[in-house]
Structure formats: C-alpha cells, structure tokens
PDB file of N, CA and C in Angstrom:
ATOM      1  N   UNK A   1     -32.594  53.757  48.619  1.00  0.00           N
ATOM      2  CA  UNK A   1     -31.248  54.205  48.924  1.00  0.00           C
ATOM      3  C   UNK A   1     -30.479  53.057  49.581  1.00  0.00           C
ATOM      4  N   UNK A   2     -29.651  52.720  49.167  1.00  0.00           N
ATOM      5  CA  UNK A   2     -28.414  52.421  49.819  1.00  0.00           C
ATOM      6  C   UNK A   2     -28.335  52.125  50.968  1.00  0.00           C
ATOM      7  N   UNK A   3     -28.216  52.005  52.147  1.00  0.00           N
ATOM      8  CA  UNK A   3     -28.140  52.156  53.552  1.00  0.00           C
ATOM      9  C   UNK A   3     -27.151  51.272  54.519  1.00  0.00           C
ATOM     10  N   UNK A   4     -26.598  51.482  55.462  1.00  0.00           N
ATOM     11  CA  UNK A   4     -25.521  51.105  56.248  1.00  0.00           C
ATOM     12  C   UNK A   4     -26.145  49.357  56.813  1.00  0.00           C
ATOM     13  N   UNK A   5     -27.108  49.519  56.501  1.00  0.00           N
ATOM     14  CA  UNK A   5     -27.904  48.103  56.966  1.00  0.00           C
ATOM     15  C   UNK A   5     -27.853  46.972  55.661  1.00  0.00           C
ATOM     16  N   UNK A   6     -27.603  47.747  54.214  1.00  0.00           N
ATOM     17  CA  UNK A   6     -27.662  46.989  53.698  1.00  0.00           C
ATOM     18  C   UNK A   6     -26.161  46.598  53.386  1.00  0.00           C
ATOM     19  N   UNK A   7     -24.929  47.487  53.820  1.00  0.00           N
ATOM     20  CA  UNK A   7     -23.716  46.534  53.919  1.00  0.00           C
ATOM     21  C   UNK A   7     -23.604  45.826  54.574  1.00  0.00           C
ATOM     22  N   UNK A   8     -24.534  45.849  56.233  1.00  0.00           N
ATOM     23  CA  UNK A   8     -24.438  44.806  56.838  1.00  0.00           C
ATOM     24  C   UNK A   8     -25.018  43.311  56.289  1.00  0.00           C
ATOM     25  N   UNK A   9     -25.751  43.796  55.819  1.00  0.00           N
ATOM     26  CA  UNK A   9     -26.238  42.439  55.187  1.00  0.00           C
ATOM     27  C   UNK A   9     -25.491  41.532  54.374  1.00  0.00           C
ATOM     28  N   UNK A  10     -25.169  42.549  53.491  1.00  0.00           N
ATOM     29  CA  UNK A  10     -23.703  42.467  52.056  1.00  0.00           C
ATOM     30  C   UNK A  10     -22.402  41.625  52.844  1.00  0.00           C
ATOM     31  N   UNK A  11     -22.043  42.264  53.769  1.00  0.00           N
ATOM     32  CA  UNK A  11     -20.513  41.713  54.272  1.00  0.00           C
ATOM     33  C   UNK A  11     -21.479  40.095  55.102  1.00  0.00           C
ATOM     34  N   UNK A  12     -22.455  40.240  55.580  1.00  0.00           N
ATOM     35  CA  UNK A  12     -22.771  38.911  56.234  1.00  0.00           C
ATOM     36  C   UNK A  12     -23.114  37.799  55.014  1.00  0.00           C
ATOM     37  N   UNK A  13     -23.868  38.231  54.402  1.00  0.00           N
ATOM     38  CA  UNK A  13     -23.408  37.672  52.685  1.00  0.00           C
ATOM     39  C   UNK A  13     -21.857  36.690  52.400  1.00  0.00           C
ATOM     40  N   UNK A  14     -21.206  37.788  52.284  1.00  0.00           N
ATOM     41  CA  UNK A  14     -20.204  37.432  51.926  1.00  0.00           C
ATOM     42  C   UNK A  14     -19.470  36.711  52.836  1.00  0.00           C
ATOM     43  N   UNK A  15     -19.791  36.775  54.156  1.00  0.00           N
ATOM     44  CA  UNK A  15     -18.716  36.013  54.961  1.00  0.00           C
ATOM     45  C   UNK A  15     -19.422  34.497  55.454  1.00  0.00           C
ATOM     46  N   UNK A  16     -20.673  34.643  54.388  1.00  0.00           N
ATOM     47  CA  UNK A  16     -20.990  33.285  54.354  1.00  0.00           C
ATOM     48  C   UNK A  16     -20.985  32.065  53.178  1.00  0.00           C
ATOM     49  N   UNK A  17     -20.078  33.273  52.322  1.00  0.00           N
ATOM     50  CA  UNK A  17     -19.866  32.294  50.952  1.00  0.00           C
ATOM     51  C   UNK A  17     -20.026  32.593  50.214  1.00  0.00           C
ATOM     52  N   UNK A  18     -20.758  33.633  49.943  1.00  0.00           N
ATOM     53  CA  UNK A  18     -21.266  34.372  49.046  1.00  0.00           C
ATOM     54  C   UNK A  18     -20.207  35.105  48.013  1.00  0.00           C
ATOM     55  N   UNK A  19     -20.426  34.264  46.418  1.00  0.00           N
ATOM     56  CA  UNK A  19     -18.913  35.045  45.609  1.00  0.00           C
ATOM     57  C   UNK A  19     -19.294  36.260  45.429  1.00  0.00           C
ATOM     58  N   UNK A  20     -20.497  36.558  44.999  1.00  0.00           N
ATOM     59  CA  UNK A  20     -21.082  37.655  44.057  1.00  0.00           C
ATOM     60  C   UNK A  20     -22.923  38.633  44.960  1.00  0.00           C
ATOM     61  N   UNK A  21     -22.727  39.840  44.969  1.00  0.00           N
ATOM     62  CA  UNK A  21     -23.732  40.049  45.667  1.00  0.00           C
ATOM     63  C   UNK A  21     -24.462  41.183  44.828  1.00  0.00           C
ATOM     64  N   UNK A  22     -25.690  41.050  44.722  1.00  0.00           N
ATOM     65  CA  UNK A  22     -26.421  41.944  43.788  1.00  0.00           C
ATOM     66  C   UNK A  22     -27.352  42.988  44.221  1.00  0.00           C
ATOM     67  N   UNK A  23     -27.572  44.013  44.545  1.00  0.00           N
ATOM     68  CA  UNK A  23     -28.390  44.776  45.045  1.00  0.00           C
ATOM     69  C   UNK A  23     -29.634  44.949  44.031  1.00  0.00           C
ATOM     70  N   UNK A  24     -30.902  44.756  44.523  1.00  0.00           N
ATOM     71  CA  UNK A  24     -32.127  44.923  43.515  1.00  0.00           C
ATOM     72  C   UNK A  24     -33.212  45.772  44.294  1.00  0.00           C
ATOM     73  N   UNK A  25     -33.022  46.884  43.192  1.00  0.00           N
ATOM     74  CA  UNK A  25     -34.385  47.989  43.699  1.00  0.00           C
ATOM     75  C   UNK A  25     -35.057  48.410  43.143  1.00  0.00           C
ATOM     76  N   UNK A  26     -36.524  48.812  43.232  1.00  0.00           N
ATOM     77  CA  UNK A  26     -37.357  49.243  42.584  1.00  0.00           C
ATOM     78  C   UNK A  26     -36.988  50.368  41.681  1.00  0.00           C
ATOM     79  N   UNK A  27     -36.578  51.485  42.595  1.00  0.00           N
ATOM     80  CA  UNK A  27     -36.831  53.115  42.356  1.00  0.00           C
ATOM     81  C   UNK A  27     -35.093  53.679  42.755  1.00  0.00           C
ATOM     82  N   UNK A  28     -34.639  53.500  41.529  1.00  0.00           N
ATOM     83  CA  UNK A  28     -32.948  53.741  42.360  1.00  0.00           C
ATOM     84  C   UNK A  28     -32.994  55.664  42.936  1.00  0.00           C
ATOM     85  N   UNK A  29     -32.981  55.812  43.650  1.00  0.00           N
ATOM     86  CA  UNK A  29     -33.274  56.767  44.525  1.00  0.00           C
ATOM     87  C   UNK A  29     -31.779  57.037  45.543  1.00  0.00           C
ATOM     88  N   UNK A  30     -31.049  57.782  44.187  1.00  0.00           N
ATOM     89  CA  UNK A  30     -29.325  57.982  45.355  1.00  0.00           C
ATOM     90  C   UNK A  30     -29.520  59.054  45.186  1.00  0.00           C
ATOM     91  N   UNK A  31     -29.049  59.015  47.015  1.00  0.00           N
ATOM     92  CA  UNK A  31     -29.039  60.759  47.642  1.00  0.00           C
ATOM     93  C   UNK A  31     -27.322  60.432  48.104  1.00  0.00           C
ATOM     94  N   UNK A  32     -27.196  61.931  48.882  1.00  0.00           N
ATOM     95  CA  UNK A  32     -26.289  62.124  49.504  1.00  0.00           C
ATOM     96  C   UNK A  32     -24.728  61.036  48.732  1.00  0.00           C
ATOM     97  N   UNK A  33     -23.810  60.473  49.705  1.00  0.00           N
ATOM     98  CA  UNK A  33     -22.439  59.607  49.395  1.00  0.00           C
ATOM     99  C   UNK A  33     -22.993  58.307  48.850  1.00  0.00           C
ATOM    100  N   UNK A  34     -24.722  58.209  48.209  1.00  0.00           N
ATOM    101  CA  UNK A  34     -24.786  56.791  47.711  1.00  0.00           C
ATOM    102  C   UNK A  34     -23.953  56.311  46.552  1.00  0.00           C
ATOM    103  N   UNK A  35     -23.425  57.069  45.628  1.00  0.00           N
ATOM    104  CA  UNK A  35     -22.813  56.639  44.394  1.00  0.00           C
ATOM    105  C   UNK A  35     -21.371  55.794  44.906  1.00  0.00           C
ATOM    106  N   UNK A  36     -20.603  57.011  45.335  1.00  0.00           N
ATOM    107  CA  UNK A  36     -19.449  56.797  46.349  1.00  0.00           C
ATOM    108  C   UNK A  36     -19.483  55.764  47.055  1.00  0.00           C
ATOM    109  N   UNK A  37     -20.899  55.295  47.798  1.00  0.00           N
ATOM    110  CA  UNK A  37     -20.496  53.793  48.906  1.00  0.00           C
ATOM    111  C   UNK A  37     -20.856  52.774  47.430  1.00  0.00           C
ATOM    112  N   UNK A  38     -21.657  52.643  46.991  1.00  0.00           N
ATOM    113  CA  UNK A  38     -21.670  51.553  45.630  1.00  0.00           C
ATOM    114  C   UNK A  38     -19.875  51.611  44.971  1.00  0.00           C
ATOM    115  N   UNK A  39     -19.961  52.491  44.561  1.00  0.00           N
ATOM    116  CA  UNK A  39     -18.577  52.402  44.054  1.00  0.00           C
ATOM    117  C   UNK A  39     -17.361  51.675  44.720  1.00  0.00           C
ATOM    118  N   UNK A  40     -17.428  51.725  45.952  1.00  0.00           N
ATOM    119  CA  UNK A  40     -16.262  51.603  46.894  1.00  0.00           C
ATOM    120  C   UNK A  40     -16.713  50.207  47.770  1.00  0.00           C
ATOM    121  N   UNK A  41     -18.147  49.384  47.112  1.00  0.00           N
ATOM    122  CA  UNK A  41     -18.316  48.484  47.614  1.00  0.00           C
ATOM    123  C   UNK A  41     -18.286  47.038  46.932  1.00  0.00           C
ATOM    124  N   UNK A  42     -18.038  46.409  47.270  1.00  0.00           N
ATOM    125  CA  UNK A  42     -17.960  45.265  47.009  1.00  0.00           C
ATOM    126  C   UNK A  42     -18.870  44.372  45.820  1.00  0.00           C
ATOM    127  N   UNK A  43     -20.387  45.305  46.243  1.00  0.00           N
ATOM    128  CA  UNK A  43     -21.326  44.754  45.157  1.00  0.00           C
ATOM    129  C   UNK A  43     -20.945  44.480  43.865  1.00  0.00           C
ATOM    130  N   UNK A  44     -21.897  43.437  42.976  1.00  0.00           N
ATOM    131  CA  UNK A  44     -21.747  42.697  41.308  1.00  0.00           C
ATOM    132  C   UNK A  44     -22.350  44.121  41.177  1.00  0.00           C
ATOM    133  N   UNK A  45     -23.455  44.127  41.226  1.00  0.00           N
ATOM    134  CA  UNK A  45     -24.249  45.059  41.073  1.00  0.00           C
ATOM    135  C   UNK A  45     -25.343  46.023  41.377  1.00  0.00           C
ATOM    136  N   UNK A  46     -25.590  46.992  41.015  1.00  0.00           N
ATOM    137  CA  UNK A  46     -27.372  47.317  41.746  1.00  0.00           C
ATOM    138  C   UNK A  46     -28.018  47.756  40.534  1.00  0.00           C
ATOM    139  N   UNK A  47     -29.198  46.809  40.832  1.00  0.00           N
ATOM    140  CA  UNK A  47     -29.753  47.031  39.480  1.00  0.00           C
ATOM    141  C   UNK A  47     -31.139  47.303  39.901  1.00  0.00           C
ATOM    142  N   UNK A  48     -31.314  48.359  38.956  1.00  0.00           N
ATOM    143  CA  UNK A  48     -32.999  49.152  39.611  1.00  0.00           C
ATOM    144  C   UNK A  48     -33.634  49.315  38.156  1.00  0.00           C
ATOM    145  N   UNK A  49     -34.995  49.426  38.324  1.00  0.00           N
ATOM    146  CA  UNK A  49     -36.281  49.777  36.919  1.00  0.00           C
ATOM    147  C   UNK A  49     -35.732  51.025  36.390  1.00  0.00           C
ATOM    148  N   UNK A  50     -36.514  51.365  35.234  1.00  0.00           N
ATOM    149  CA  UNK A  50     -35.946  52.508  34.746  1.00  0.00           C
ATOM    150  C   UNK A  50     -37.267  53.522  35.177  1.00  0.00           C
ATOM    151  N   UNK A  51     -37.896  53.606  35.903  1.00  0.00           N
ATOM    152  CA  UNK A  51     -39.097  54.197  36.697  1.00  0.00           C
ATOM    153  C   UNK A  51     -38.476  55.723  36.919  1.00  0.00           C
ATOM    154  N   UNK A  52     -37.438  55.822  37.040  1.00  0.00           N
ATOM    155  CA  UNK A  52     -36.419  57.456  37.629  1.00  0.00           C
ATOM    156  C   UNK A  52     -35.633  56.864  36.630  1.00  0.00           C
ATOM    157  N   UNK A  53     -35.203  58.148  35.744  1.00  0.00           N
ATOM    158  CA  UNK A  53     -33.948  58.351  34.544  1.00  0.00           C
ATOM    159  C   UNK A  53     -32.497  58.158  35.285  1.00  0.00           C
ATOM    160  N   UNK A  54     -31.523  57.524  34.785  1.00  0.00           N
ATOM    161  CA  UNK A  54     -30.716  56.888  35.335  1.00  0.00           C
ATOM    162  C   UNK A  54     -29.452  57.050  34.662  1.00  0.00           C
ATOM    163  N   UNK A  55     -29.719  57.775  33.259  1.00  0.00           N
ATOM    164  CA  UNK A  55     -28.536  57.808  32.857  1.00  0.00           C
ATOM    165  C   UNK A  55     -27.404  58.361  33.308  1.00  0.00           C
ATOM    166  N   UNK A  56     -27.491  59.687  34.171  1.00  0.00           N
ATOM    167  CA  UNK A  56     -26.493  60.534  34.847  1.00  0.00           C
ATOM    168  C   UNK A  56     -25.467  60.163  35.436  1.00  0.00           C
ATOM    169  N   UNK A  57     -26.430  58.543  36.650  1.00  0.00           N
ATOM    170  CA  UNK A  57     -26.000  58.069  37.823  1.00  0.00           C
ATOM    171  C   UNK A  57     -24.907  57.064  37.105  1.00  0.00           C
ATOM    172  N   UNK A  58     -25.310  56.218  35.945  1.00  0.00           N
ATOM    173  CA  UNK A  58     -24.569  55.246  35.799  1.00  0.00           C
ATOM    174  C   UNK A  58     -23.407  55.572  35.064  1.00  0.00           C
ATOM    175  N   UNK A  59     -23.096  57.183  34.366  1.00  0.00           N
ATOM    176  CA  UNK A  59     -22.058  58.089  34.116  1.00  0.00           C
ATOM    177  C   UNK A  59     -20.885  57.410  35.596  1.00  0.00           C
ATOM    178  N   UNK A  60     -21.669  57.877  36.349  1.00  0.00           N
ATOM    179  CA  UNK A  60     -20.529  58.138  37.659  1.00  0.00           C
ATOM    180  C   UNK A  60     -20.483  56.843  38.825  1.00  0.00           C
ATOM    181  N   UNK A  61     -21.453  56.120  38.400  1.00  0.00           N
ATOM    182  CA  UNK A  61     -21.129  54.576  38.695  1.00  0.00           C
ATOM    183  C   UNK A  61     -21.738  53.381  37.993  1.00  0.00           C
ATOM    184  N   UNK A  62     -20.652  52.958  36.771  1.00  0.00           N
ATOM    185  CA  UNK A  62     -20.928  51.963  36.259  1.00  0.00           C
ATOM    186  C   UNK A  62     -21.677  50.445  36.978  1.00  0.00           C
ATOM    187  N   UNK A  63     -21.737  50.698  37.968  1.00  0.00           N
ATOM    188  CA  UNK A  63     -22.419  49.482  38.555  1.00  0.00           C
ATOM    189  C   UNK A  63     -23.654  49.445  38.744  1.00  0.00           C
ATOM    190  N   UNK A  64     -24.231  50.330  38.908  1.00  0.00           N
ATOM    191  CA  UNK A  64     -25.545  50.605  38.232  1.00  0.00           C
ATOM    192  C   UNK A  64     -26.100  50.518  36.920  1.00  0.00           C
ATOM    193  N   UNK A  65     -27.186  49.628  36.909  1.00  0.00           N
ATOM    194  CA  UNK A  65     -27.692  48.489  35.841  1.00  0.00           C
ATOM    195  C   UNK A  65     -28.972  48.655  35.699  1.00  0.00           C
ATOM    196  N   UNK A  66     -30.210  49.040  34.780  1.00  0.00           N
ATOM    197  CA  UNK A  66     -31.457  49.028  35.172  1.00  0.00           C
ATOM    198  C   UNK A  66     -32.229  48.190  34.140  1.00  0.00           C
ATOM    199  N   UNK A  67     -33.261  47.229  34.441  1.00  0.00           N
ATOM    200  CA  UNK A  67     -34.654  46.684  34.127  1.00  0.00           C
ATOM    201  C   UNK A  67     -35.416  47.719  33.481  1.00  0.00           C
ATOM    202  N   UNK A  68     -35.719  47.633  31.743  1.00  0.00           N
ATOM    203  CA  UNK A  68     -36.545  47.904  31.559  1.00  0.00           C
ATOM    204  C   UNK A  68     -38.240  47.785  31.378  1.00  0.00           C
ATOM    205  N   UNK A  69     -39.124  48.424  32.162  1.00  0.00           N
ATOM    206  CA  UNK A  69     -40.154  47.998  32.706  1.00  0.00           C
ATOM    207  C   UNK A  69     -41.375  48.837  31.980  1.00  0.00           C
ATOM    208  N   UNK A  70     -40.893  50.104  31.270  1.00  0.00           N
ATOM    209  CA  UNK A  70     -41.900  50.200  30.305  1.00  0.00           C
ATOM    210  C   UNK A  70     -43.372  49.549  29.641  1.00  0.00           C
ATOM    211  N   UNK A  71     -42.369  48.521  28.879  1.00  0.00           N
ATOM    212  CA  UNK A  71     -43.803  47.629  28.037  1.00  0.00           C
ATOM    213  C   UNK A  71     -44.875  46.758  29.298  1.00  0.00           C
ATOM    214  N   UNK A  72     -44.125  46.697  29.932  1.00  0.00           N
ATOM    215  CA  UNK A  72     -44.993  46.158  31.081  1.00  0.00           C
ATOM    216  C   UNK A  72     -46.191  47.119  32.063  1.00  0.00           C
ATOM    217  N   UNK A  73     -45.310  48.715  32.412  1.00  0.00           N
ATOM    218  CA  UNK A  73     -45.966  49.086  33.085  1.00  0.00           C
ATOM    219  C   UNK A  73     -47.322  49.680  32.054  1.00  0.00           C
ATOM    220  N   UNK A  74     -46.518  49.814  30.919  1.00  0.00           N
ATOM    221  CA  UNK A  74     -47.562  50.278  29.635  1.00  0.00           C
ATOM    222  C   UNK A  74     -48.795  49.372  29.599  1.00  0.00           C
ATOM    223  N   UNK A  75     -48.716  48.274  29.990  1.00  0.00           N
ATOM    224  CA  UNK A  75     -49.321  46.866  29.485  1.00  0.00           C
ATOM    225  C   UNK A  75     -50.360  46.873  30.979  1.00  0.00           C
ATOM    226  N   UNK A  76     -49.779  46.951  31.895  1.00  0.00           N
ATOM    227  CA  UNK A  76     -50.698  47.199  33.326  1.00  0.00           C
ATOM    228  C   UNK A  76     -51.718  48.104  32.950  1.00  0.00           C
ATOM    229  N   UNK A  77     -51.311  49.434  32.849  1.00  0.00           N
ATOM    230  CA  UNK A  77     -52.189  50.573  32.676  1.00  0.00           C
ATOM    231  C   UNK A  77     -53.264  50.658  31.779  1.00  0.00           C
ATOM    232  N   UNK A  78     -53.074  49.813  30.320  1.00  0.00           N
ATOM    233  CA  UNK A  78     -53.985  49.431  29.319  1.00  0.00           C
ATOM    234  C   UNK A  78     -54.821  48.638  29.980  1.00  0.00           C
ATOM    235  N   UNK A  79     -54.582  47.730  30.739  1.00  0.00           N
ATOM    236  CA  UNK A  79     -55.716  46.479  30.711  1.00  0.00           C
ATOM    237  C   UNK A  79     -56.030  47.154  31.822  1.00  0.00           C
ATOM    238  N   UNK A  80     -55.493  47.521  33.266  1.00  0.00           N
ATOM    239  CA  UNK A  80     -56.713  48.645  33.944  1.00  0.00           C
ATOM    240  C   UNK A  80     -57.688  49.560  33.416  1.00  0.00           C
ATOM    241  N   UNK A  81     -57.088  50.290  32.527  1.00  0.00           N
ATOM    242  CA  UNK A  81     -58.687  51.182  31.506  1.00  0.00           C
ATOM    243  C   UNK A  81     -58.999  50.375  31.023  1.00  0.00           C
ATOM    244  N   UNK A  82     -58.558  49.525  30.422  1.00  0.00           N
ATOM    245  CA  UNK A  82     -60.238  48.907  29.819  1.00  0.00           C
ATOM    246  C   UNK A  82     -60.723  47.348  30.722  1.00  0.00           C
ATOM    247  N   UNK A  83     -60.651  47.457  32.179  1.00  0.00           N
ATOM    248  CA  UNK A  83     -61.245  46.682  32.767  1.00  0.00           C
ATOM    249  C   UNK A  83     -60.327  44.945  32.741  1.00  0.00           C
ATOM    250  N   UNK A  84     -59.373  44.742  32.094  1.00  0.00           N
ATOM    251  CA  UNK A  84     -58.963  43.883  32.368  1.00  0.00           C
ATOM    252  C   UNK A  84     -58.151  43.271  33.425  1.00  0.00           C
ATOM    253  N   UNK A  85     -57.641  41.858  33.689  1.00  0.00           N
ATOM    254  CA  UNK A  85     -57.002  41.735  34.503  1.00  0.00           C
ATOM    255  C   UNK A  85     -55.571  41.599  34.441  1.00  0.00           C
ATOM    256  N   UNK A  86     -55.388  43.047  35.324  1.00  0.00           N
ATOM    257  CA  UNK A  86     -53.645  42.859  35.904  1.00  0.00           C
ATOM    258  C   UNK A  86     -53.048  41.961  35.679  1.00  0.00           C
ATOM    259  N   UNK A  87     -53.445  40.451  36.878  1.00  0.00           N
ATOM    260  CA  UNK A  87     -53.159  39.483  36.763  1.00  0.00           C
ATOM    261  C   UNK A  87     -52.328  38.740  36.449  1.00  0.00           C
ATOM    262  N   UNK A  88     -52.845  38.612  35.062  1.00  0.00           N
ATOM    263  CA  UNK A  88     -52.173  37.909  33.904  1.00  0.00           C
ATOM    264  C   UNK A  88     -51.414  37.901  33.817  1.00  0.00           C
ATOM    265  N   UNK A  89     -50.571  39.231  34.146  1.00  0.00           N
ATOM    266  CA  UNK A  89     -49.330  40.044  33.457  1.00  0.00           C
ATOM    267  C   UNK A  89     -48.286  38.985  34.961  1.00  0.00           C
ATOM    268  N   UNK A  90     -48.533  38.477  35.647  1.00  0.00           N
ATOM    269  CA  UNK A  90     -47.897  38.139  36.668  1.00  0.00           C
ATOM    270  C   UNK A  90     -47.602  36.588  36.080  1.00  0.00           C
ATOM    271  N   UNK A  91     -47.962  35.789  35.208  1.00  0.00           N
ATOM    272  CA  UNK A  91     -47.947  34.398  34.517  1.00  0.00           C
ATOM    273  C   UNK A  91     -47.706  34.449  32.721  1.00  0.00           C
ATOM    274  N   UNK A  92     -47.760  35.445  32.588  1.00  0.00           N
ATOM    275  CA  UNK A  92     -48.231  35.525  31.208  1.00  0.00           C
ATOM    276  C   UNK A  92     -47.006  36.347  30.233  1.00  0.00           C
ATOM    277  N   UNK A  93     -46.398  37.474  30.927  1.00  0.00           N
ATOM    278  CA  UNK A  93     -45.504  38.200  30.050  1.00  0.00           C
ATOM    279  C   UNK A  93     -44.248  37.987  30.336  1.00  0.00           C
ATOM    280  N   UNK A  94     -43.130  37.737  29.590  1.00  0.00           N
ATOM    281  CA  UNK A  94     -41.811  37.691  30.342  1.00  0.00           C
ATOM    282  C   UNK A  94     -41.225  38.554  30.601  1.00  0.00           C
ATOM    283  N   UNK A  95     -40.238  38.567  31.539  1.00  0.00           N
ATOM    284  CA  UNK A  95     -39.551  39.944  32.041  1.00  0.00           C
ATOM    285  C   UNK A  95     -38.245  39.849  30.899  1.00  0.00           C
TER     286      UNK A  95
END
C-alpha cells in the first residue's frame, strides 16, 4: 500500500532533483483512498507484478502499470519439483 511515508520520500525525491519518480511493488495491494492519493500524486508511475488481478484498479488509475511474472514464477515452481536450482533463474532468464 501506498503510505504517507512513501510521499515523504517522493516529495524528498523530488526536491532533490528528481524529474520523474516511480513507485515499485511486489503485490499492488490498494485499500482504502490508495487509488485517489496515486492519482492526485505526482508519481511516473507504480508499477506492481501481476501476482493480484489488476485490471479493475488500472480502470480507475491509469498509472498503475504491472510486470508480468508468470513465466517466471511458472519456471521457479517447475525446477523446485523436480529438484532443480532456483538459482539460475536469478542470472539466466530475462525479465
């Protein structure tokens, strides 16, 4: 979520030069006035995995952007059952 700590961060960002500011999250997880403060903020963007369905949110705020992480998390889970290493996937696959 969103949080009043992370505009602080955002406006200290920006009042240090900063043209463009990007919010990056795992699990976009908006509760309560989160759409509303994105909207009304300053951010390029917030861009989260597609881990939680997202289409609804980005209806009602285009600034919301998501990483698809599928083939990857697909690709983790295979080589855990059959004993391989994770690893790899950290040098080896591109995002």
């Amino acid at each position: 979520c969103i949080t009043a700590c992370h505009f602080c961060v955002f406006y200290r960002l920006m009042s240090a030069g900063a043209t463009k500011v990007y919010a990056i999250l795992t699990h976009g997880i908006f509760s309560g006035p989160a759409l509303s403060r994105i909207n009304n903020a300053s951010f390029e963007a917030v861009v989260v995995t597609n881990t939680i369905p997202q289409e609804e949110k980005m209806k009602h705020c285009p600034k919301i952007q998501f990483i698809d992480i599928s083939m990857i998390l697909a690709e983790a889970i295979r080589r855990t059952h059959n004993g391989e290493s994770v690893s790899y996937l950290f040098s080896h696959v591109p995002l």
